[in-house]
Protein backbone atom coordinates (compact mmCIF):
# COMPACT_ATOMS: atom_id res chain seq x y z
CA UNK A 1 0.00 0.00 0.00
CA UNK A 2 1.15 3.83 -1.02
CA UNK A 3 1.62 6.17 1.90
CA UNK A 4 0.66 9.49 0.48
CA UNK A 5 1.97 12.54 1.33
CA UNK A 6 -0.48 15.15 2.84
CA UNK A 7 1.05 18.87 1.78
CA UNK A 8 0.52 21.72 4.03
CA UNK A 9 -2.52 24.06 3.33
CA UNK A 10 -1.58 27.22 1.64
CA UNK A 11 -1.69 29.41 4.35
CA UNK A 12 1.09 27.46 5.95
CA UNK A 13 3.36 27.40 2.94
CA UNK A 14 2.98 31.29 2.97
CA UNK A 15 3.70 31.88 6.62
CA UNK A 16 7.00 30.08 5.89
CA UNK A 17 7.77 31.70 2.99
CA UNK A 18 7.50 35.40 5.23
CA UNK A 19 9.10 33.92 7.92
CA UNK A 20 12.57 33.36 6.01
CA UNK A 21 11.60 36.54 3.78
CA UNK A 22 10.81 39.56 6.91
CA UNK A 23 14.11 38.43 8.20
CA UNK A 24 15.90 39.18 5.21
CA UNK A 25 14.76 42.40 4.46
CA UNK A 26 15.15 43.49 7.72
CA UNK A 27 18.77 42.79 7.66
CA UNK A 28 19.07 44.32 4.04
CA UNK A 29 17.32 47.60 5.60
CA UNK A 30 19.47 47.95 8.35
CA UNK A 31 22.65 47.50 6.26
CA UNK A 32 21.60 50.15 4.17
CA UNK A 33 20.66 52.44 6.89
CA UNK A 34 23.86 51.58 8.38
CA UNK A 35 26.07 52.41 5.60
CA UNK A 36 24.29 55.95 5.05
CA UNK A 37 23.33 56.53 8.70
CA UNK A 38 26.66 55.87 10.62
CA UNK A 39 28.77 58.77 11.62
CA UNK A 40 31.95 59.55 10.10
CA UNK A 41 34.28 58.36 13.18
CA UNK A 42 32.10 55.04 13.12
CA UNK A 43 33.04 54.44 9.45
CA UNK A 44 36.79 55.29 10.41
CA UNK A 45 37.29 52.31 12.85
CA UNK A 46 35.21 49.72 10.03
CA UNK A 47 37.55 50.65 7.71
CA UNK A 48 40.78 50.53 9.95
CA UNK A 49 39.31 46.93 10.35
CA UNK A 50 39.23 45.70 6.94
């Protein structure tokens, strides 16, 4: 006998999809607002760094 397999319902598969997604463009956000936001002795020590 076959064992199916039962997929989720579509309103799971689209929580999952925002939960890796939110995350993400969080991150991308606050990397931009980093690299125009920070002030100028801030970007000093990340480049003395590199």
């Amino acid at each position: 006998m076959k064992e199916w397999i039962q997929l989720p319902d579509i309103r799971t598969i689209i929580y999952i999809i925002l939960a890796f997604i939110i995350p993400y463009l969080i991150s991308k956000i606050n990397m931009k607002m980093r690299k125009y936001g920070d002030p100028p002795w801030k970007k000093e020590e990340e480049r003395t760094k590199n």
